[in-house]
C-alpha atoms as a PDB file:
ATOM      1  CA  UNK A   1     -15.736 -14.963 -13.622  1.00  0.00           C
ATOM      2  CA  UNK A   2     -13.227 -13.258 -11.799  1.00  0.00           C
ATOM      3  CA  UNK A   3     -12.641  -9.022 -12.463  1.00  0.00           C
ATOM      4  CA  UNK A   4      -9.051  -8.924 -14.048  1.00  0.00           C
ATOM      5  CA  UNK A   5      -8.646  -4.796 -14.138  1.00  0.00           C
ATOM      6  CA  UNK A   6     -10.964  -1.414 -14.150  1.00  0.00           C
ATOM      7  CA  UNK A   7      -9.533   1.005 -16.164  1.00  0.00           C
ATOM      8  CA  UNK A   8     -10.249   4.776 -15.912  1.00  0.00           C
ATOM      9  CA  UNK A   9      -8.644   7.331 -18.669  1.00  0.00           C
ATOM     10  CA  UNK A  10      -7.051  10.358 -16.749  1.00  0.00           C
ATOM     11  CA  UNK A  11      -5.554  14.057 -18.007  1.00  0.00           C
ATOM     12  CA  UNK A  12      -3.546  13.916 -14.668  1.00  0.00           C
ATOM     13  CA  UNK A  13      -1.592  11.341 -14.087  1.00  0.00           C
ATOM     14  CA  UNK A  14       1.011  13.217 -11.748  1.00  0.00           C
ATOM     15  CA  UNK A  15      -1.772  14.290  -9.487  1.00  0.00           C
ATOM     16  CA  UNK A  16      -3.757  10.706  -9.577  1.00  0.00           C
ATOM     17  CA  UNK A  17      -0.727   9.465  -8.717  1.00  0.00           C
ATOM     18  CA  UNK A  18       0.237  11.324  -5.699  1.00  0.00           C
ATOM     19  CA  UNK A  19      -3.333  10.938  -4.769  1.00  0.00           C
ATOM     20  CA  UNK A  20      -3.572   7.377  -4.728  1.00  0.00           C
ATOM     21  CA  UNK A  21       0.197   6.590  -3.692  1.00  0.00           C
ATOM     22  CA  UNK A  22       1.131   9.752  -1.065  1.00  0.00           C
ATOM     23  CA  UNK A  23      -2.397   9.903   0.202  1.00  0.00           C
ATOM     24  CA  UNK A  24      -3.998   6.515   0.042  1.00  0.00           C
ATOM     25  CA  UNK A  25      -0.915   4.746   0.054  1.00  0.00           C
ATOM     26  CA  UNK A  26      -1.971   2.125  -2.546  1.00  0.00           C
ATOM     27  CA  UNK A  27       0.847  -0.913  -3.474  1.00  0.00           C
ATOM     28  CA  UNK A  28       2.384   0.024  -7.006  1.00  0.00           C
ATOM     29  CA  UNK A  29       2.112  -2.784  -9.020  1.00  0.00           C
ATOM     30  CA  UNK A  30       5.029  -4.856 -10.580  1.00  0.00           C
ATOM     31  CA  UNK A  31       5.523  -7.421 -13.268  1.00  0.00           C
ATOM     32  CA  UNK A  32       8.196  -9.378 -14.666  1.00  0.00           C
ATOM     33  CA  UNK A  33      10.295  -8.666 -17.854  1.00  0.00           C
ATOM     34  CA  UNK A  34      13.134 -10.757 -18.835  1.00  0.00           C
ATOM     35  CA  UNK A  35      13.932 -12.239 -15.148  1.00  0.00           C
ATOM     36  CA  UNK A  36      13.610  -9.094 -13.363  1.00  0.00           C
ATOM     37  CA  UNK A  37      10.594  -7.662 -11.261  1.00  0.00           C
ATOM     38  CA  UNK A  38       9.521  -3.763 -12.452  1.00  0.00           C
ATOM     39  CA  UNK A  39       7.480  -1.386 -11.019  1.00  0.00           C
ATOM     40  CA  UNK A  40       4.004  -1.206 -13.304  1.00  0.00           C
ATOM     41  CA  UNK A  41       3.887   2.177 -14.425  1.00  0.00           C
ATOM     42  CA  UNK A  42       5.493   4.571 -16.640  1.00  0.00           C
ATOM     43  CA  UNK A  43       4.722   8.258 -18.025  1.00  0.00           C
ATOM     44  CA  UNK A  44       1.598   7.005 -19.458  1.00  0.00           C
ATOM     45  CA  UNK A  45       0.156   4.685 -16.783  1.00  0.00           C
ATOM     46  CA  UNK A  46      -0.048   3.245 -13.221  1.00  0.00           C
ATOM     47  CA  UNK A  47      -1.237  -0.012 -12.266  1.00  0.00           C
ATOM     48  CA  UNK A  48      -1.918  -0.745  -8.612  1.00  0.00           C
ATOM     49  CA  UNK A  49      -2.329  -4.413  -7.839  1.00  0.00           C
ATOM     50  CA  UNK A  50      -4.987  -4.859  -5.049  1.00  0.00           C
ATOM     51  CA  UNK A  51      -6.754  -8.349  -4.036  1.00  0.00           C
ATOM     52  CA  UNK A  52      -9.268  -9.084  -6.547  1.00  0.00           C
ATOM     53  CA  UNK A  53      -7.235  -7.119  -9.359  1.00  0.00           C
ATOM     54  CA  UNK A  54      -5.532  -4.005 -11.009  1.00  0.00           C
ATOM     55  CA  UNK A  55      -7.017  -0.438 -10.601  1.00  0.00           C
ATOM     56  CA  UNK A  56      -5.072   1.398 -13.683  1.00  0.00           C
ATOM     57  CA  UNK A  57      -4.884   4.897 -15.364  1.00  0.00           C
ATOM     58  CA  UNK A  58      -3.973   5.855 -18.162  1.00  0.00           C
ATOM     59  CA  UNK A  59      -2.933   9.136 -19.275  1.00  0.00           C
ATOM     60  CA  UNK A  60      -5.549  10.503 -22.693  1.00  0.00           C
ATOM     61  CA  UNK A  61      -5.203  14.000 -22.756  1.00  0.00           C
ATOM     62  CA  UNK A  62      -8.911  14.378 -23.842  1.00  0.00           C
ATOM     63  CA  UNK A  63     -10.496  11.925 -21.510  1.00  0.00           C
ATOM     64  CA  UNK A  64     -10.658  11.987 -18.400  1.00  0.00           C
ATOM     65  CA  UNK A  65     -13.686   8.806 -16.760  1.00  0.00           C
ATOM     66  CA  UNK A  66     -15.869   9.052 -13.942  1.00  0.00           C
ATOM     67  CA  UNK A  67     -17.103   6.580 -11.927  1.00  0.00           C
ATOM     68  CA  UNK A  68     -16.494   5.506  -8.454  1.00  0.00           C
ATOM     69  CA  UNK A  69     -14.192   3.236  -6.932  1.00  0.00           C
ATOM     70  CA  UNK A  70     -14.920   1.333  -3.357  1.00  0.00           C
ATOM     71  CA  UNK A  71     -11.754   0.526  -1.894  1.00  0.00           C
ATOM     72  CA  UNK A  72     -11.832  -1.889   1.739  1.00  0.00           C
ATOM     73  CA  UNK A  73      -9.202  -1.714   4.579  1.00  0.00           C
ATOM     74  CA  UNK A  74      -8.342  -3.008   7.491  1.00  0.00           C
ATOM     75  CA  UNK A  75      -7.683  -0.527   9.672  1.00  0.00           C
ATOM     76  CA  UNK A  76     -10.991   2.052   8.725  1.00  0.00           C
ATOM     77  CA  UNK A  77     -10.485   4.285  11.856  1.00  0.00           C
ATOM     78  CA  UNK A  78      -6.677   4.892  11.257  1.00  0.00           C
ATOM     79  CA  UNK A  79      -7.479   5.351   7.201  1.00  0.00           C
ATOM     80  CA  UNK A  80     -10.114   7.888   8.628  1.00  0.00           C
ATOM     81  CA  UNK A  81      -7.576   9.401  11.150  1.00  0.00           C
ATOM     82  CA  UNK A  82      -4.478   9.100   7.835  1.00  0.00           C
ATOM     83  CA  UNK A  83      -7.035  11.302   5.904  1.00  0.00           C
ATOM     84  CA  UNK A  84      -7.832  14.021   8.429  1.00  0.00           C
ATOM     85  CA  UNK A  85      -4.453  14.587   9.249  1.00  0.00           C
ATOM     86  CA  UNK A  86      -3.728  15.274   5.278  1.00  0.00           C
ATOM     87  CA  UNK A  87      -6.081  17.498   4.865  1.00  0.00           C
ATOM     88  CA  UNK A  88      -8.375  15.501   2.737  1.00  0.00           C
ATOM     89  CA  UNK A  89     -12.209  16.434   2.493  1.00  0.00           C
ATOM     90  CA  UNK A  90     -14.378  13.670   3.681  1.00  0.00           C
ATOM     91  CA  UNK A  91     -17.584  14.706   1.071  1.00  0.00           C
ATOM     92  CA  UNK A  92     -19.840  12.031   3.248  1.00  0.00           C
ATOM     93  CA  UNK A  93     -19.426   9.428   6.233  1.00  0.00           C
ATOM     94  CA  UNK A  94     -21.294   7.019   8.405  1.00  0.00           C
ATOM     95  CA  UNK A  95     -20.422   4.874  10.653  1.00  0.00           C
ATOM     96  CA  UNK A  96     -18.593   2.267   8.436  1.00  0.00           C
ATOM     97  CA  UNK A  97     -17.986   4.049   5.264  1.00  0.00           C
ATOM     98  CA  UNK A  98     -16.591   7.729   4.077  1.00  0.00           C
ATOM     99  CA  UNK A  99     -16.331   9.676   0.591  1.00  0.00           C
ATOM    100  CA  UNK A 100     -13.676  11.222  -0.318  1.00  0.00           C
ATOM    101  CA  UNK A 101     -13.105  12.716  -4.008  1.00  0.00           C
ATOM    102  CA  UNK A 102      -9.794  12.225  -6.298  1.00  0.00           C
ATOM    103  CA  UNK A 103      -8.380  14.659  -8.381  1.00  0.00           C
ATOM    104  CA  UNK A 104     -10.285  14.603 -11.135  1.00  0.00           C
ATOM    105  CA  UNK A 105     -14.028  13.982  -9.036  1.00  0.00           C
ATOM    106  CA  UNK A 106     -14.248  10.547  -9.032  1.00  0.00           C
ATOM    107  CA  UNK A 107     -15.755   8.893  -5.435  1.00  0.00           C
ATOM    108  CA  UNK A 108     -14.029   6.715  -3.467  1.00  0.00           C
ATOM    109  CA  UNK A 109     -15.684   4.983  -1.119  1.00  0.00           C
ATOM    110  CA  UNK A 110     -13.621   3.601   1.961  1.00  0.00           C
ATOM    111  CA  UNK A 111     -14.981   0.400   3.985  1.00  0.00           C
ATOM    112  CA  UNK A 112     -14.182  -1.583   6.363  1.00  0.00           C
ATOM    113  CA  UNK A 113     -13.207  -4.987   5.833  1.00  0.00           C
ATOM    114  CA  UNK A 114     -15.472  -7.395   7.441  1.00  0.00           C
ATOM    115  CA  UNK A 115     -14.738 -11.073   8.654  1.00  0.00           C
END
């Protein structure tokens, strides 16, 4: 079985989206329509292909889902450093992992990839 997409509902798209683009700087997805490659998103949705598959929202004005998501990089001490400087609050660190929050509360948990 391989995991195709997690889905979270959102009331705040703009803000996810600045979140997880300006501050994480996650890879906007893209697909193909009618010969030409598009960016995956729109006023109702983002899609952000990473290895293993899509992290989406989708705007629902009266749901917004929790969970948390566990994102691994390469470079953990200049993600840590990227954060800092931006003025993002680490909620909880150790030595190879920190918490940050989104906009709308969820976790995310930053690794570092290991060989």
């Amino acid at each position: 079985m391989k995991l195709n997409a997690i889905i979270f509902h959102t009331t705040r798209l703009a803000e996810i989206r600045e979140f997880y683009e300006g501050i994480l700087s996650l890879p906007l997805g893209t697909f193909k329509k009618d010969g030409t490659v598009r960016p995956d998103y729109d006023d109702t949705y983002v899609n952000y292909h990473l290895e293993g598959g899509l992290l989406c929202f989708e705007s629902d004005p009266g749901r917004t889902d929790q969970g948390t998501v566990v994102l691994t990089v390469k470079n953990f001490d200049e993600t840590r450093a990227r954060l800092e400087t931006r003025g993002v609050s680490i909620q909880g660190r150790g030595e190879f992992w920190l918490k940050i929050k989104d906009p709308e509360g969820r976790s995310v948990i930053i690794e570092p990839e290991h060989d």
